[in-house]
Protein backbone atom coordinates (compact mmCIF):
# COMPACT_ATOMS: atom_id res chain seq x y z
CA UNK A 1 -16.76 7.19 12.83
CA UNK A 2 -15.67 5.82 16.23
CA UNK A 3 -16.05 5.54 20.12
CA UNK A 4 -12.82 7.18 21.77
CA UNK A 5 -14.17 6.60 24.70
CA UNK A 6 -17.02 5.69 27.39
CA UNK A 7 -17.17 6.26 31.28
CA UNK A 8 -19.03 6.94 34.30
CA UNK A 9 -16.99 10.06 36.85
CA UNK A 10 -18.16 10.72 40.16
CA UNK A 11 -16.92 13.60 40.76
CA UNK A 12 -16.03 14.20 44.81
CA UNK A 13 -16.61 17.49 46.54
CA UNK A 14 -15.05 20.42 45.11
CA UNK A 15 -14.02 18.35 41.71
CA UNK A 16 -12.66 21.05 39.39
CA UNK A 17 -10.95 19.69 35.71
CA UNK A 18 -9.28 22.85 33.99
CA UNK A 19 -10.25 21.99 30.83
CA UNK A 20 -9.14 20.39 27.43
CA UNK A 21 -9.53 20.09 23.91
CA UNK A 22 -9.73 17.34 21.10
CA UNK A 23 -10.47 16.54 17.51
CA UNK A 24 -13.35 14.59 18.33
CA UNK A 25 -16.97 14.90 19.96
CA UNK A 26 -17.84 14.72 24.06
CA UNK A 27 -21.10 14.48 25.39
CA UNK A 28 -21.94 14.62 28.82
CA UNK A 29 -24.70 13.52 30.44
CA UNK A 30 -25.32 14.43 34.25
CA UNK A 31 -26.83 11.63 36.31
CA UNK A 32 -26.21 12.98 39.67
CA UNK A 33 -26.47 16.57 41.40
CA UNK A 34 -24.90 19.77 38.93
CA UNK A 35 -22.38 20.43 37.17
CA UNK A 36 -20.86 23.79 35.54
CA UNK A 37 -19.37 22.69 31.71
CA UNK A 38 -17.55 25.97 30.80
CA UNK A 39 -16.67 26.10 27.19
CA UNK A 40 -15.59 28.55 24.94
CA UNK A 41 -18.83 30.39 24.38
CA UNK A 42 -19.92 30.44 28.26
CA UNK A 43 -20.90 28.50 31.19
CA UNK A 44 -23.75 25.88 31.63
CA UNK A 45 -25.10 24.74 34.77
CA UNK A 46 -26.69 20.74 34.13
CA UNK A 47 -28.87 19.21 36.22
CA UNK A 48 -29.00 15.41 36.50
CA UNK A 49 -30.75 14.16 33.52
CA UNK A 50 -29.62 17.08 31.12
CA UNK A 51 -26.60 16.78 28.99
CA UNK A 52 -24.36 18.87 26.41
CA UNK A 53 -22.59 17.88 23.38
CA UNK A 54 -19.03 19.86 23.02
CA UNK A 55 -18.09 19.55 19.30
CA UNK A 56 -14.14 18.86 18.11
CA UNK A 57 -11.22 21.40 19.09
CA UNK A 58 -13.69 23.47 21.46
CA UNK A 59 -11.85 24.37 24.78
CA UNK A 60 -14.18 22.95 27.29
CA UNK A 61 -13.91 21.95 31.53
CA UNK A 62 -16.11 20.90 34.33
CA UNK A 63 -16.44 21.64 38.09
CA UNK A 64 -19.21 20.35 40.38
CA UNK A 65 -21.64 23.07 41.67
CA UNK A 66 -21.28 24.81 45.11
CA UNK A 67 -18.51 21.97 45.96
CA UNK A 68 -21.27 19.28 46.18
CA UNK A 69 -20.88 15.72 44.71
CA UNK A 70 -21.67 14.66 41.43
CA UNK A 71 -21.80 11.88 38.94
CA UNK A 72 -21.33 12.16 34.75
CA UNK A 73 -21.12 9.65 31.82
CA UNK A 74 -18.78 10.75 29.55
CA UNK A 75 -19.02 9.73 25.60
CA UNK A 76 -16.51 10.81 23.57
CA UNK A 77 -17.31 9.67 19.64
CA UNK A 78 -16.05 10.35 16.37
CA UNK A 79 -18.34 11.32 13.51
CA UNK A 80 -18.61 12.74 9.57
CA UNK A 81 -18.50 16.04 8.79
CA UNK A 82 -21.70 16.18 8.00
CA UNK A 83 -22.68 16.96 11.52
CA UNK A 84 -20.26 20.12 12.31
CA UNK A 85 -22.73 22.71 12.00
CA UNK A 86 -23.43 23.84 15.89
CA UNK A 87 -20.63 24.35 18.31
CA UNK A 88 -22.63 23.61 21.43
CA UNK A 89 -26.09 21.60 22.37
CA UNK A 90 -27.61 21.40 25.88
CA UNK A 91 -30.30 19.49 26.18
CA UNK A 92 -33.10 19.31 28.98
């Protein structure tokens, strides 16, 4: 179990990352305007104060909504096996 890694993005107008994947958790945490996560089983739009947790080796990207600002925390952790049983988690 370990932190990979820990930051705060504000993402400009018309931010777009393609996407990645890795063999640990992300979870991302919207503190300012929206954001669209796509992943590989859909799009999500979060609002500030939702998140999502993207488990390990899941394609995943982010783009700010309508072009607007917006600003993320990014934690990237990893944990036991024991908690591999959902691919994807948004939460209100």
């Amino acid at each position: 179990n370990a932190l990979v890694n820990a930051a705060y993005y504000n993402l400009p107008e018309n931010y777009q990352f393609p996407g990645e994947s890795h063999d640990f958790w992300e979870l991302s945490y919207v503190d300012r305007g929206q954001v669209i996560i796509q992943h590989d089983e859909g799009s999500y739009l979060l609002k500030a104060g939702e998140m999502l947790f993207c488990k390990p080796d899941v394609f995943h990207g982010v783009r700010v909504w309508q072009g607007k600002t917006a600003a993320i925390v990014n934690i990237a952790f990893a944990v036991s096996a024991a908690c591999q049983g959902f691919t994807v988690l948004l939460i209100p």
